[in-house]
Protein backbone atom coordinates (compact mmCIF):
# COMPACT_ATOMS: atom_id res chain seq x y z
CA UNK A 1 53.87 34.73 38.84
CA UNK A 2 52.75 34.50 35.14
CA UNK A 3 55.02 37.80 34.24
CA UNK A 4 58.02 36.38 35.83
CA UNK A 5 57.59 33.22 33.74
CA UNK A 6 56.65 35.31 30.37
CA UNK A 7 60.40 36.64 30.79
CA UNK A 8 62.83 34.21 29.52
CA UNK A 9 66.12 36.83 30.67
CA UNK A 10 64.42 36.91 34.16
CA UNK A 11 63.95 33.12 34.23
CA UNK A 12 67.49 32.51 33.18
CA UNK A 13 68.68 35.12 35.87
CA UNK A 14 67.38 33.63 38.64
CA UNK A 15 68.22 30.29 37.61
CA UNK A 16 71.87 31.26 37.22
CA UNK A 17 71.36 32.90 40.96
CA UNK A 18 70.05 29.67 42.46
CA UNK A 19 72.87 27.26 40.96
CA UNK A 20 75.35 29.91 42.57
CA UNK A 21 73.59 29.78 45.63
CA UNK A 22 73.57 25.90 45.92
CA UNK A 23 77.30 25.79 44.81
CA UNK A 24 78.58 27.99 47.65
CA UNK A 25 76.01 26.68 50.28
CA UNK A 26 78.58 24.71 52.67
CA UNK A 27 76.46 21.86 53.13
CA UNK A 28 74.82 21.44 49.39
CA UNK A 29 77.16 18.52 48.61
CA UNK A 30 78.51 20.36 45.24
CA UNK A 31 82.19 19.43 44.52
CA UNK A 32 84.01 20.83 41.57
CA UNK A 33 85.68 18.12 39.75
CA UNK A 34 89.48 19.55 40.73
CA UNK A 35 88.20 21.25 44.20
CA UNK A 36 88.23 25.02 42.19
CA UNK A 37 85.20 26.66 41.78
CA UNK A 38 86.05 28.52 38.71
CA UNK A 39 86.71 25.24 37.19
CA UNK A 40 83.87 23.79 38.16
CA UNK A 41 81.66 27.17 37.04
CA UNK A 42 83.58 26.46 33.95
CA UNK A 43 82.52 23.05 33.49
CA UNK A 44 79.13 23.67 34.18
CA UNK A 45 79.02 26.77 31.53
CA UNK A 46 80.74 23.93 29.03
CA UNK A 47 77.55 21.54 29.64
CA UNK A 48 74.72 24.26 30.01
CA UNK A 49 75.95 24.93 26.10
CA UNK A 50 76.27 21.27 24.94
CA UNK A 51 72.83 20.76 25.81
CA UNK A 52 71.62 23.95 23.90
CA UNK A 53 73.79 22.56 21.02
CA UNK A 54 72.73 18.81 21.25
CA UNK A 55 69.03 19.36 22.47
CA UNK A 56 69.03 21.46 19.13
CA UNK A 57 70.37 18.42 17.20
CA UNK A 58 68.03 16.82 18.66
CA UNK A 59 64.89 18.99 17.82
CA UNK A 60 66.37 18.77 14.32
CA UNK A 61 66.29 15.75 13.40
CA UNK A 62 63.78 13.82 15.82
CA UNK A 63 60.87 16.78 15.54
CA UNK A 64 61.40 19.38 12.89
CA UNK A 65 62.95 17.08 9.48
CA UNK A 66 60.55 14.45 10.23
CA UNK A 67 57.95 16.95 10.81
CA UNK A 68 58.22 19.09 7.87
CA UNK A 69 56.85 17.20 4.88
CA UNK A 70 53.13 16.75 6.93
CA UNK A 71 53.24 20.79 7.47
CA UNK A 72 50.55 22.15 5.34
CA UNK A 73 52.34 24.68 2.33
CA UNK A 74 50.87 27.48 4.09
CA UNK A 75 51.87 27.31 7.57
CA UNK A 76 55.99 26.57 6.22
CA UNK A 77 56.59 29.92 6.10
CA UNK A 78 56.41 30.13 9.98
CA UNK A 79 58.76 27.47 10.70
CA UNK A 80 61.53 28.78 7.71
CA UNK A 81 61.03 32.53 8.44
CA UNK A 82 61.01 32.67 12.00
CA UNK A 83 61.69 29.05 13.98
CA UNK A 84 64.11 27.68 11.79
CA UNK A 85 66.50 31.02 11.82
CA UNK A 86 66.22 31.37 15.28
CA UNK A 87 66.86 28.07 16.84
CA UNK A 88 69.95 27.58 14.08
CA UNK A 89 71.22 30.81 15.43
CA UNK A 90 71.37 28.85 19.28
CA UNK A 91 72.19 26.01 17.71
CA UNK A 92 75.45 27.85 15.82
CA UNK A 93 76.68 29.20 18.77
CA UNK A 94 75.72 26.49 21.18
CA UNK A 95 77.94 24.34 19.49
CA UNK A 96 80.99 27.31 19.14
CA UNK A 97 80.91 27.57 23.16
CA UNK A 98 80.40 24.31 23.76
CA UNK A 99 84.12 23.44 22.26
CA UNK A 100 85.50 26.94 23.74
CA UNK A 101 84.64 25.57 26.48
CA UNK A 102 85.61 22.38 26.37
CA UNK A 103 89.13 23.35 25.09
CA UNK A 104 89.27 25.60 28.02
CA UNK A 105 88.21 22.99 30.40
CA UNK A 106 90.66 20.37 28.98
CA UNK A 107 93.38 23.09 29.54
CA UNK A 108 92.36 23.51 33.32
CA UNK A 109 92.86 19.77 33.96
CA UNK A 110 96.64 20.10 32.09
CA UNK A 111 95.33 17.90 29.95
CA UNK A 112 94.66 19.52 26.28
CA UNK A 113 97.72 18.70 24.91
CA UNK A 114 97.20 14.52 25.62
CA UNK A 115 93.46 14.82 25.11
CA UNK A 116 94.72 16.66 21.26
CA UNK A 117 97.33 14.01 20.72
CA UNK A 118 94.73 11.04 21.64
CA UNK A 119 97.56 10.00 24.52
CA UNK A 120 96.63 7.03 26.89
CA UNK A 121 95.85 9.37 29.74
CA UNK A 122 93.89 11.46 27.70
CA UNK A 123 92.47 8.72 24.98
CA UNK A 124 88.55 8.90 25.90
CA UNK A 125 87.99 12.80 26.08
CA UNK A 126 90.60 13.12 23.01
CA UNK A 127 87.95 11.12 21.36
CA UNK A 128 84.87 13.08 22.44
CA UNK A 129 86.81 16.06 21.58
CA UNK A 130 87.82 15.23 18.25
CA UNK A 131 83.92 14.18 17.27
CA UNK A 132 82.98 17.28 18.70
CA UNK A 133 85.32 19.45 16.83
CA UNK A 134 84.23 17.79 13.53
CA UNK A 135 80.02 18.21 14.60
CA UNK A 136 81.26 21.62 15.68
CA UNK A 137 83.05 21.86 12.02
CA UNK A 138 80.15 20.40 10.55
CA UNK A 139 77.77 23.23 11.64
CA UNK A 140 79.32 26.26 11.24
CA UNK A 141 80.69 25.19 7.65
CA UNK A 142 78.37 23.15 6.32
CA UNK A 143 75.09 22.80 7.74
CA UNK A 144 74.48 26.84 8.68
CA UNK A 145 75.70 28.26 5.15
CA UNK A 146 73.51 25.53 3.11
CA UNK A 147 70.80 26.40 5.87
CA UNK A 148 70.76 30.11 4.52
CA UNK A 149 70.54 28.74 1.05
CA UNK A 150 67.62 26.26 1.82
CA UNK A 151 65.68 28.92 4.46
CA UNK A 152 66.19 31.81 1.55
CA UNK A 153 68.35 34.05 4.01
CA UNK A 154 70.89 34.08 0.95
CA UNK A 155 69.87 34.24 -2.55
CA UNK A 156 69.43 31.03 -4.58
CA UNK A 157 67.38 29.54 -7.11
CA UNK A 158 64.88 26.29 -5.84
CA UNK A 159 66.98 23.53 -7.35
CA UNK A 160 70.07 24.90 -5.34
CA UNK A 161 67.88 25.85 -2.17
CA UNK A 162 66.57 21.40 -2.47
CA UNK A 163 70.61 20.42 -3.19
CA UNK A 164 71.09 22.98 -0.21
CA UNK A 165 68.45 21.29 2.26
CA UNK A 166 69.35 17.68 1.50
CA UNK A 167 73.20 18.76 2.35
CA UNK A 168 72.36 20.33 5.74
CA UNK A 169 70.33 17.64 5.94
CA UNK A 170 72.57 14.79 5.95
CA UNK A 171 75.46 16.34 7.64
CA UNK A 172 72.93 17.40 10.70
CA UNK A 173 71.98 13.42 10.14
CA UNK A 174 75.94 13.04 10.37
CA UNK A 175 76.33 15.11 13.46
CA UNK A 176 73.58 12.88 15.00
CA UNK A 177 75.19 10.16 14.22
CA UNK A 178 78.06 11.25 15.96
CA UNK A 179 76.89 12.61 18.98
CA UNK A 180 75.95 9.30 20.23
CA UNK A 181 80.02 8.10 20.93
CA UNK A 182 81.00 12.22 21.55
CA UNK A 183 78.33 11.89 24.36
CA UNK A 184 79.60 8.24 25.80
CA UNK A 185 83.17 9.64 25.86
CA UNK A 186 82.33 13.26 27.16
CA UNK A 187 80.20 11.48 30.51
CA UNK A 188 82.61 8.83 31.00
CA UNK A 189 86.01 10.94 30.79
CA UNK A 190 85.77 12.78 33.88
């Protein structure tokens, strides 16, 4: 039991493998939003990868900012060398599936064009989808090149690696900030 557990690809496998089998079990009680199972496969996909996006937010700036300054000089090197690189790289591309996703999704309920245009019909997930495309924004153009800067993955001197670190810094801070309405809009839209 302990080796199937010390393989994360296995894990997610058969994880992926049980949530099929409980969606297509007749008597499960799983309902796609629009009655389509690729839809709702879709939707799922679109929230398994907001929650790798915002749980990585999350870990951010609730556990690893805060955390940083009390980490003895010595032991930093583990968390910028190998930790940070590594979760920003889930955290990256959490957030570009989550709005591929989401853009797809919108486009399965005929309603990307209203959602866009912040329509009536539309108005709530047009919100959630316009915060998410700026948090989305945010990361891949912002916080993830001044990340490179800051964790020394690109070449730059310390006073531009701190100027680099308090940017990511406050736009991460930003995309916290936002995350809070995206959130209300994405669970109350549909």
């Amino acid at each position: 039991m302990g080796k199937f557990f010390e393989n994360l690809g296995l894990v997610l496998v058969v994880g992926v493998v049980l949530a099929v089998l409980i969606a297509v079990f007749p008597d499960s009680g799983y309902r796609p939003p629009t009655g389509d199972l690729l839809n709702g496969i879709l939707q799922w996909v679109h929230v398994f990868f907001g929650i790798t996006w915002i749980g990585l937010l999350y870990y951010f700036n609730f556990v690893q900012i805060p955390t940083m300054p009390k980490v003895p000089a010595e032991l930093k090197p583990g968390v910028s060398k190998y930790i940070a690189p590594s979760a920003l790289f889930y955290f990256r591309w959490g957030a570009a599936f989550t709005v591929l996703t989401g853009l797809l999704l919108a486009w399965s309920y005929g309603e990307l064009r209203e959602a866009m245009e912040l329509q009536p019909s539309a108005r709530l997930i047009g919100i959630g989808m316009w915060l998410a495309l700026i948090m989305a924004f945010n990361v891949w153009f912002v916080i993830w090149p001044n990340q490179k800067k800051a964790l020394g993955i690109v070449a730059a001197d310390d006073a531009a690696k701190a100027k680099a670190a308090r940017t990511a810094m406050i736009f991460s801070r930003t995309n916290t900030l936002l995350s809070i309405p995206m959130l209300l809009a994405m669970t109350n839209a549909h």
